[in-house]
Protein backbone atom coordinates (compact mmCIF):
# COMPACT_ATOMS: atom_id res chain seq x y z
CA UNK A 1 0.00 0.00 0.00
CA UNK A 2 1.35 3.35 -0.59
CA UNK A 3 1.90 6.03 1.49
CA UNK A 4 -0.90 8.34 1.99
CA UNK A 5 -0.33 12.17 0.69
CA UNK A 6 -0.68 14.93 2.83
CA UNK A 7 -0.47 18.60 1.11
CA UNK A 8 0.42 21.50 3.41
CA UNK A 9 -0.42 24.87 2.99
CA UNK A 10 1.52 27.54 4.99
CA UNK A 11 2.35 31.50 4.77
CA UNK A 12 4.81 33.60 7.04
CA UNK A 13 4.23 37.47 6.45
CA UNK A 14 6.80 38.37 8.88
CA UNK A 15 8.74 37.03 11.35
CA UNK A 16 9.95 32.95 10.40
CA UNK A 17 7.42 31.24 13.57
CA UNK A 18 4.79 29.93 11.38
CA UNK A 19 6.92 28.43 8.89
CA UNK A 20 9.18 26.91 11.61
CA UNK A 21 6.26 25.03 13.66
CA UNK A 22 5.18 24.14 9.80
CA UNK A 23 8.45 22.15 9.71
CA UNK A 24 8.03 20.75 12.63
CA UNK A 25 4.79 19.36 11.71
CA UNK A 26 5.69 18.20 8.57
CA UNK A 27 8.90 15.84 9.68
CA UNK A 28 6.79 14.35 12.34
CA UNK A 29 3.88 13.87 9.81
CA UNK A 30 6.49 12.20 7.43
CA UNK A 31 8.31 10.36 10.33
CA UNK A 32 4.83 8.16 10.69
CA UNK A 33 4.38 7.44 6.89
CA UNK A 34 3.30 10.30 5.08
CA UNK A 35 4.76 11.68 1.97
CA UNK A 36 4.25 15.37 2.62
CA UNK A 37 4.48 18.39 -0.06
CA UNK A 38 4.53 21.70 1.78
CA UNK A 39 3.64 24.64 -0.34
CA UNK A 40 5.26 28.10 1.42
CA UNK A 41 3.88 31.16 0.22
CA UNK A 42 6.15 33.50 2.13
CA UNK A 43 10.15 34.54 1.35
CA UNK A 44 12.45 31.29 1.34
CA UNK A 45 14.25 30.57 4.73
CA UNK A 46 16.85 28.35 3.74
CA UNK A 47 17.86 28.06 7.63
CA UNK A 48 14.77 25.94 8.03
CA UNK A 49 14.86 22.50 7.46
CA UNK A 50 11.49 20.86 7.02
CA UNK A 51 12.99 16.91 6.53
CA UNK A 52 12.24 14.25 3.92
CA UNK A 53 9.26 16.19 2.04
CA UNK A 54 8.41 17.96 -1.04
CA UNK A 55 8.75 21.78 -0.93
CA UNK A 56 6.89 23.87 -3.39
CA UNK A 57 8.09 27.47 -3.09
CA UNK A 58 4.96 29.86 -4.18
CA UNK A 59 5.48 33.67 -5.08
CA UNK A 60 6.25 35.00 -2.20
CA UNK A 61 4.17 37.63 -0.08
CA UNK A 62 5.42 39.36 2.82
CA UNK A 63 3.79 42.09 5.47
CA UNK A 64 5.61 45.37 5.12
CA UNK A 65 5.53 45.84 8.62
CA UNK A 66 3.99 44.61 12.23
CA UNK A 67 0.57 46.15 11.14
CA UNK A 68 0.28 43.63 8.65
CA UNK A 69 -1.87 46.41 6.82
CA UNK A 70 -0.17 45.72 3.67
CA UNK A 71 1.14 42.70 1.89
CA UNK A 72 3.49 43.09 -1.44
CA UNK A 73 5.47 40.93 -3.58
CA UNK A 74 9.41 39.92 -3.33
CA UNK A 75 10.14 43.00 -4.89
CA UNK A 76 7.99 45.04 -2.54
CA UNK A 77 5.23 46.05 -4.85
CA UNK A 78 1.59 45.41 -3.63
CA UNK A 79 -0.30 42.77 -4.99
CA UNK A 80 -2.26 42.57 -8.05
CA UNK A 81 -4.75 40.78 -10.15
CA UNK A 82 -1.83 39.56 -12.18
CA UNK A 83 0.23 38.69 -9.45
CA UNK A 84 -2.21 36.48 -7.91
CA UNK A 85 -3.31 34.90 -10.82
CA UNK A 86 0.44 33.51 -11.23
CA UNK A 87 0.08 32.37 -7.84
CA UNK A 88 -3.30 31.10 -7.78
CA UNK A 89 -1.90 28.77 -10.98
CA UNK A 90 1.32 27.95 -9.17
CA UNK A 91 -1.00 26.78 -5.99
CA UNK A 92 -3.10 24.64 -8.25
CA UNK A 93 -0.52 22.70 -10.33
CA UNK A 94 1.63 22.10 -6.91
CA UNK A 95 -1.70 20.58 -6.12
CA UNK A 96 -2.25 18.21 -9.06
CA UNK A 97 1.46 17.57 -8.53
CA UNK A 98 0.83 16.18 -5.20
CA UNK A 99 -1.99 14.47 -5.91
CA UNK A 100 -2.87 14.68 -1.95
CA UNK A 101 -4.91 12.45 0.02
CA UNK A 102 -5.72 15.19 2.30
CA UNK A 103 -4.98 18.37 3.03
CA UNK A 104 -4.17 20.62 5.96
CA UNK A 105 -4.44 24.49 5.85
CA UNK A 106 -2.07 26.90 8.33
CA UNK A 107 -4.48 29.16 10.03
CA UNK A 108 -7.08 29.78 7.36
CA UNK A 109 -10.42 30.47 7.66
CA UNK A 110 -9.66 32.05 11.19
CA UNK A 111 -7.10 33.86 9.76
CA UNK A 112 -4.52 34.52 6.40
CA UNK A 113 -8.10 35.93 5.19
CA UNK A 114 -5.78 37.89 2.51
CA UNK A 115 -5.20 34.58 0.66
CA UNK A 116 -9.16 33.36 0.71
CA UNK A 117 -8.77 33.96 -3.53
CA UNK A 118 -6.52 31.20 -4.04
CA UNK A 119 -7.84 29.06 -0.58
CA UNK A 120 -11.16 28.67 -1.60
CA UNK A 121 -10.03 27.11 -4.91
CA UNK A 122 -7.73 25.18 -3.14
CA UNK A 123 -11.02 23.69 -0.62
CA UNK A 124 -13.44 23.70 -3.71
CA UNK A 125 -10.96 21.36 -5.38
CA UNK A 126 -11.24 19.11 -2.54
CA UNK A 127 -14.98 18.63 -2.32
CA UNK A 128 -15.04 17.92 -6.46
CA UNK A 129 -12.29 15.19 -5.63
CA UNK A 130 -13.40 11.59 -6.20
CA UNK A 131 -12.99 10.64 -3.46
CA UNK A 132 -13.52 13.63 -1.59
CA UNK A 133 -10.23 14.97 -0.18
CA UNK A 134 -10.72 16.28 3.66
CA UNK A 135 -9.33 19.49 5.13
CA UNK A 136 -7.59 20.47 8.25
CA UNK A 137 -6.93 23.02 9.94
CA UNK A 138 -3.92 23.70 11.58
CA UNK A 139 -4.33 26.47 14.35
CA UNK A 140 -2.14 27.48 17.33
CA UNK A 141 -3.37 28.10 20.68
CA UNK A 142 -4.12 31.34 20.44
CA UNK A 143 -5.82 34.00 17.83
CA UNK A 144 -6.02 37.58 17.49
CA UNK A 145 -9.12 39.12 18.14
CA UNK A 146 -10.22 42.16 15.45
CA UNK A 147 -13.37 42.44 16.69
CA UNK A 148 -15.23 41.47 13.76
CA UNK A 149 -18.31 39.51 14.34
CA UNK A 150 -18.85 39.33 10.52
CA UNK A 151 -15.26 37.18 9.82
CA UNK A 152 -16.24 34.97 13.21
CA UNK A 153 -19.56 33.98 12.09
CA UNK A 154 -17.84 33.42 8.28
CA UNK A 155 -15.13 31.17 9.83
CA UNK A 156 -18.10 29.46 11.46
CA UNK A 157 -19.97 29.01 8.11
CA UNK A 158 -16.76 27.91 6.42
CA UNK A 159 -15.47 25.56 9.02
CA UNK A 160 -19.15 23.71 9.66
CA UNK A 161 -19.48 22.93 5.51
CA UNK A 162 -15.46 22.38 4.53
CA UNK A 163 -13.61 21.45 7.55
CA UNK A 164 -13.01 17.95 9.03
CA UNK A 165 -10.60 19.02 11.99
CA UNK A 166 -9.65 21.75 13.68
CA UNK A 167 -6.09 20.62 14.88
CA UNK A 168 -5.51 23.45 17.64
CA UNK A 169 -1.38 23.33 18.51
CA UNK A 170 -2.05 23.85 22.44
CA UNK A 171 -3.20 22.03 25.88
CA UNK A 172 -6.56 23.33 26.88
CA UNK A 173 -5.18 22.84 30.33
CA UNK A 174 -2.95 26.15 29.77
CA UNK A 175 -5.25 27.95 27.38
CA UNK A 176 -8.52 27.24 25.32
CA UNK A 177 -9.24 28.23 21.99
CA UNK A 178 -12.88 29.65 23.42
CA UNK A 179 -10.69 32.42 25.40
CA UNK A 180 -9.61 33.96 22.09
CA UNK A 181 -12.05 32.58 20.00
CA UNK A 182 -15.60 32.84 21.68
CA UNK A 183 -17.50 30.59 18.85
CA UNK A 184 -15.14 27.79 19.45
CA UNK A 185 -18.19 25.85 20.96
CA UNK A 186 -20.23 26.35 17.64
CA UNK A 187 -17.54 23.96 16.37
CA UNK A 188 -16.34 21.88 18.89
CA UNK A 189 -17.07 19.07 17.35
CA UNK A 190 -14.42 19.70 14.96
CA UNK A 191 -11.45 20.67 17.27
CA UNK A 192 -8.96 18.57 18.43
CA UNK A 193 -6.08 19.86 20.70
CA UNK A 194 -2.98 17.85 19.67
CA UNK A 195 -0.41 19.72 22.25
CA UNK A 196 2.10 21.68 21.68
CA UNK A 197 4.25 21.76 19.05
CA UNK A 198 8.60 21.68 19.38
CA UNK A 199 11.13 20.03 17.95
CA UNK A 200 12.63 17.11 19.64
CA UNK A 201 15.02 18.46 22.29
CA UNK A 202 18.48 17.60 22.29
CA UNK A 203 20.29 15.29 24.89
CA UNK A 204 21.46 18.19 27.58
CA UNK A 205 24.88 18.10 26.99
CA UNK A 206 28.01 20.13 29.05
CA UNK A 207 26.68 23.34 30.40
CA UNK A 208 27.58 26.31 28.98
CA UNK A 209 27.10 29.17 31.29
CA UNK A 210 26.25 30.90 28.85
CA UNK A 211 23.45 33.68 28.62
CA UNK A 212 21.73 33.01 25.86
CA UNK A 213 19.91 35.91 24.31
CA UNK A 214 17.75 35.14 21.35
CA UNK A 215 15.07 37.12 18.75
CA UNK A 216 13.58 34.50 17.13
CA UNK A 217 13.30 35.39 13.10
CA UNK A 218 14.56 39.34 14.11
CA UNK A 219 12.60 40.88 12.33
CA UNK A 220 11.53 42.81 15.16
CA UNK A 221 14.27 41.91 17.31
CA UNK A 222 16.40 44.87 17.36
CA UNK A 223 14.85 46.30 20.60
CA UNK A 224 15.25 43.53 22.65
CA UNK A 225 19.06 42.78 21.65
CA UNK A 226 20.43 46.72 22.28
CA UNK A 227 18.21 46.27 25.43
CA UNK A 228 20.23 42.74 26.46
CA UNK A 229 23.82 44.61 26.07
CA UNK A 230 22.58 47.70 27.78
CA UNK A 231 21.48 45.19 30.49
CA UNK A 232 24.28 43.07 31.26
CA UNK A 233 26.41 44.84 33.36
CA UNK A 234 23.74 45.94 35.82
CA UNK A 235 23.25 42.04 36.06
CA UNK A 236 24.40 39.44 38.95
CA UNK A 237 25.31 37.79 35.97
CA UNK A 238 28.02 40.53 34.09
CA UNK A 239 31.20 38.22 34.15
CA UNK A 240 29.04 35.07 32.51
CA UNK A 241 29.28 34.75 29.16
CA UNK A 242 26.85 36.24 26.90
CA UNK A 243 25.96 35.04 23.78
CA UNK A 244 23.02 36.96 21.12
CA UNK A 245 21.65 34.78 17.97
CA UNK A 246 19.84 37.72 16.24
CA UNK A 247 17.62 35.54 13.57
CA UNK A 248 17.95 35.46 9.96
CA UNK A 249 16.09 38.23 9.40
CA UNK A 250 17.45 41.16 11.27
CA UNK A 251 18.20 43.51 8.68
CA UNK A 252 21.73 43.89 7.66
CA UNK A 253 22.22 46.91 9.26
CA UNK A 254 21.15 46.35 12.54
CA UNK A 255 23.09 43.34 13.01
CA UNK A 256 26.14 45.40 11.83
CA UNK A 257 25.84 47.50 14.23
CA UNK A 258 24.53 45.12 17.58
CA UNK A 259 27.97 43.24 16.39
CA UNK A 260 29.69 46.49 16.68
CA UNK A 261 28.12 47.30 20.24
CA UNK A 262 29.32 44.36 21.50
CA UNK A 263 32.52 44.46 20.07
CA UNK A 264 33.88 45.79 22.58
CA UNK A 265 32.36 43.91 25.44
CA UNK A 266 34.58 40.92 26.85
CA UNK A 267 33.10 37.49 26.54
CA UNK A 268 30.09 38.49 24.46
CA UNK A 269 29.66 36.77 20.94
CA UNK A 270 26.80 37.88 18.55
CA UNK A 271 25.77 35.02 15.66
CA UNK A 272 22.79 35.19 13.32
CA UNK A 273 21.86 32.05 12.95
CA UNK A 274 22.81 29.46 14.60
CA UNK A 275 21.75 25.57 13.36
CA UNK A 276 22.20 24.37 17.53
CA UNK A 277 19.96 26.44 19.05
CA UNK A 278 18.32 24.21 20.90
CA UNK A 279 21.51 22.35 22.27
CA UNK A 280 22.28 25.84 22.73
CA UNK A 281 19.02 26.72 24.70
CA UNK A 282 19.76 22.68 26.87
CA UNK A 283 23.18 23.77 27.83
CA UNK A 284 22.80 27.43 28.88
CA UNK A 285 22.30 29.21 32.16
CA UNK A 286 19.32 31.29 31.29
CA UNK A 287 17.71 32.49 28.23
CA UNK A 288 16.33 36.00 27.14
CA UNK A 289 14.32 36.11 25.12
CA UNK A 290 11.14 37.38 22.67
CA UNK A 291 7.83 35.13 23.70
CA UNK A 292 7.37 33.65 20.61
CA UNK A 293 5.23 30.04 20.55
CA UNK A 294 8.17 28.26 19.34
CA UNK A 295 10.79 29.94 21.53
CA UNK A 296 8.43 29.26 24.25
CA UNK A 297 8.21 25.46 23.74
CA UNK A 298 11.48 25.18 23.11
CA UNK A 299 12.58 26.70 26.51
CA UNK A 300 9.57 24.18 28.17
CA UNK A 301 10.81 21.17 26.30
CA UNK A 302 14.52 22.35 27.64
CA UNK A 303 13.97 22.99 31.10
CA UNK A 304 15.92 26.58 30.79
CA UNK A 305 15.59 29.25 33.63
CA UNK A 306 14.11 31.72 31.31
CA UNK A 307 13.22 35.58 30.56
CA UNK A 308 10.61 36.76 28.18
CA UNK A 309 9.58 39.53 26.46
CA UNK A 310 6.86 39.23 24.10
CA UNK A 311 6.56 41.35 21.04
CA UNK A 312 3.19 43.97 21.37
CA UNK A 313 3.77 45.96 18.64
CA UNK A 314 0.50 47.30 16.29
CA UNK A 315 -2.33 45.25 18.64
CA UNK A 316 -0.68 41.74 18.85
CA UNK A 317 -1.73 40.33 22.16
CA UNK A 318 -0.82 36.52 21.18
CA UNK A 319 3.13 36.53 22.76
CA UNK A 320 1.78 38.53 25.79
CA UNK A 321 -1.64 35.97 26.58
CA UNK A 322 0.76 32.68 26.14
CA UNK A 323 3.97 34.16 28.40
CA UNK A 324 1.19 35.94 30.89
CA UNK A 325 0.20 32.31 31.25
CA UNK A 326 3.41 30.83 31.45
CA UNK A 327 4.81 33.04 33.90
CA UNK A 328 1.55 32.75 36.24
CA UNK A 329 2.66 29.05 36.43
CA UNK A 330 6.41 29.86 37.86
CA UNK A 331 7.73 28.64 34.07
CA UNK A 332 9.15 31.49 32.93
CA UNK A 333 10.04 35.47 34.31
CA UNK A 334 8.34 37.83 32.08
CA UNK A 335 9.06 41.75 31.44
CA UNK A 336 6.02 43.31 29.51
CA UNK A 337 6.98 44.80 26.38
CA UNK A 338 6.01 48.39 27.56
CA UNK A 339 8.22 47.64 30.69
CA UNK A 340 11.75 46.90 28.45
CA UNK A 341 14.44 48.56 30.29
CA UNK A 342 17.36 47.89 31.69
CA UNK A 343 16.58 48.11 34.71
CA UNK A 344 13.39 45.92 34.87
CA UNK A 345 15.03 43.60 32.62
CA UNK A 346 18.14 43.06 34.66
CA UNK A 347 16.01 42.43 38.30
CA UNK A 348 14.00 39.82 36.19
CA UNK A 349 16.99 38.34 34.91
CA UNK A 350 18.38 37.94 38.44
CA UNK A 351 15.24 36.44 39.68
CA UNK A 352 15.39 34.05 37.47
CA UNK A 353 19.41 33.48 37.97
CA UNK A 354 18.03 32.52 41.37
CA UNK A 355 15.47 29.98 40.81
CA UNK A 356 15.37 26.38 41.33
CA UNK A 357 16.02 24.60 37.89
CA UNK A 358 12.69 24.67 36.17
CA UNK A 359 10.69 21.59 36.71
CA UNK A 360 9.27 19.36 33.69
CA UNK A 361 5.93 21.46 33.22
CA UNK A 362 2.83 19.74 33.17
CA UNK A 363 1.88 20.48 29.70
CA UNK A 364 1.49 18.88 26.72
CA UNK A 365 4.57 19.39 23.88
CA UNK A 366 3.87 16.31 21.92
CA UNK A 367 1.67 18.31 19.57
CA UNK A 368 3.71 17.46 16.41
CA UNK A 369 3.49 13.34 16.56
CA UNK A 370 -0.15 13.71 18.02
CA UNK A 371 -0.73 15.97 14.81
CA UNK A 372 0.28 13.11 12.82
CA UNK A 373 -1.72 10.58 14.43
CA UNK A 374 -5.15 12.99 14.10
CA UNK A 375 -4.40 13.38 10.60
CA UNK A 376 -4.33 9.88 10.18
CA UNK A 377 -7.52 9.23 12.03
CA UNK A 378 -9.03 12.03 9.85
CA UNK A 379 -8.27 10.39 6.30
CA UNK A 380 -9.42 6.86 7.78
CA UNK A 381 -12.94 8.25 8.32
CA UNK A 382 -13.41 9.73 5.29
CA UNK A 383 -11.97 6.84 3.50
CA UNK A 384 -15.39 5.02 5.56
């Protein structure tokens, strides 16, 4: 028997998160037997490794800025009819391609509402299959709330006549998808919480000592890393060594310049990538860093004395709800991003200096091999 096809839909407008949970999902998917084509519709990120599957890179679309008011093309014109025609087409053939046996969907309809003109092909494609292909949804814990009754009572609509499963990337013991989504019960027989989602740790190797400061993507990481050297020295923790990973995509000449700050700092080292970060993350003394979901899980599934600071820029209230909840819990310290400081941000980094160890956390991180298994159990009903 062959192995059964599973086509992926994903889109990062800005920072690299969604795509790297995406990955995630995807090896574990292909780990228990799938053949798996992902089809990215943001800018390549060669840093990310996604395993053994197909990757189908679409025209990419970006958000200009944290606002995500405006999305434009690689070369930073908005989009057009034309454009998305070409991408519309390039979505379809990777389809055909792929010849799925089902498909899962990154976010959409609850959000990526932008993209509905080549999405709802994508499901109407599905429903003329023969057999019918089902859809998932793959959703994290937590949504953004526009206040829109309109687009809830639409994701609603779309969800009850398209949707199979609502695969929501969180523990319901931490946070429910009702708290950000209030209609959640119209469709609960749809959702499924698989966990969370991180890679698999590393073995925790030789500590480090290090400080490890860290900005996910960086695209809007530049605060947090000036904020980090300004901090150190007022810190319990000055003569450690520091070390910043700045992301991929903190622009050129910001890195230049946090490199330069530091330059003449003893026993600090700045990288922008760094392929270990996770061994990294295992072996350090504490970690600093932005609150982002995979940062977050990453620093659970570590056991790392940790610091947050969740990005709160233009509305976003995700990084602030998931590391209010965290840090309510005793799992991580937390400095609002109003609050970033020196001053605050060195007495929470000494606070959490001083902490036990953190203890194994009594949530669920096996979201990416339960993912696998629901999407399994999905295609085996509608195979009935």
């Amino acid at each position: 028997m062959s192995a059964p096809r599973l086509f992926f839909w994903v889109q990062h407008l800005l920072g690299i998160g969604h795509l790297r949970r995406a990955a995630a999902l995807a090896r574990a998917v292909a780990e228990d037997g799938f053949a798996v084509t992902i089809a990215t519709g943001g800018p390549a990120v060669p840093e990310i490794d996604p395993g053994p599957v197909a990757l189908v890179q679409l025209p990419a679309a970006r958000a200009t800025d944290s606002s995500f008011a405006t999305i434009v093309d690689e070369s930073g014109n908005r989009l057009d009819e034309a454009w998305w025609d070409i991408r519309r087409t390039a979505l379809q053939q990777a389809f055909e391609r792929a010849r799925p046996d089902i498909v899962l969907i990154e976010l959409y309809p609850f959000g990526r509402r932008a993209f509905r003109t080549e999405l709802r092909p994508l499901i109407e494609a599905c429903e003329r299959a023969r057999p019918r292909i089902p859809v998932a949804v793959s959703l994290r814990d937590i949504l953004v709330d526009k206040g829109r009754a309109d687009r809830v009572a639409e994701t609603v609509e779309i969800v009850r006549a398209h949707v199979d499963r609502v695969l929501v990337h969180g523990d319901p013991r931490l946070l429910r998808l009702d708290e950000t989504f209030p209609a959640a019960p119209e469709i609960a027989s749809k959702i499924s919480y698989t966990g969370y989602v991180v890679n698999r740790a590393p073995p925790r190797g030789t500590p480090t000592g290090e400080v490890l400061v860290s900005a996910g993507g960086g695209v809007v990481g530049r605060g947090l890393l000036v904020c980090a050297l300004k901090t150190r020295p007022l810190t319990r923790l000055a003569a450690a060594p520091w070390r910043l990973v700045t992301g991929p995509q903190l622009p050129e000449t910001d890195f230049v310049a946090i490199r330069t700050q530091a330059a003449g700092m003893a026993n600090v080292a700045v990288d922008r990538y760094r392929p270990d970060f996770q061994a990294l993350l295992a072996g350090c003394r504490l970690s600093v860093s932005q609150a982002g979901y995979n940062t977050l899980m990453e620093i659970l599934a570590a056991g790392t004395r940790a610091v947050v600071v969740p990005f709160a820029e233009a509305g976003e209230t995700e990084q602030t709800g998931r590391a209010r909840r965290l840090a309510e819990r005793g799992l991580v310290g937390l400095v609002e991003a109003g609050n970033l400081a020196p001053e605050p941000l060195a007495a929470a980094i000494d606070a959490a200096d001083a902490r036990n160890p953190a203890q194994t956390p009594a949530i669920d991180l096996d979201g990416a091999r339960k993912t696998a298994l629901f999407l399994r159990q999905t295609l085996e009903r509608a195979r009935k």
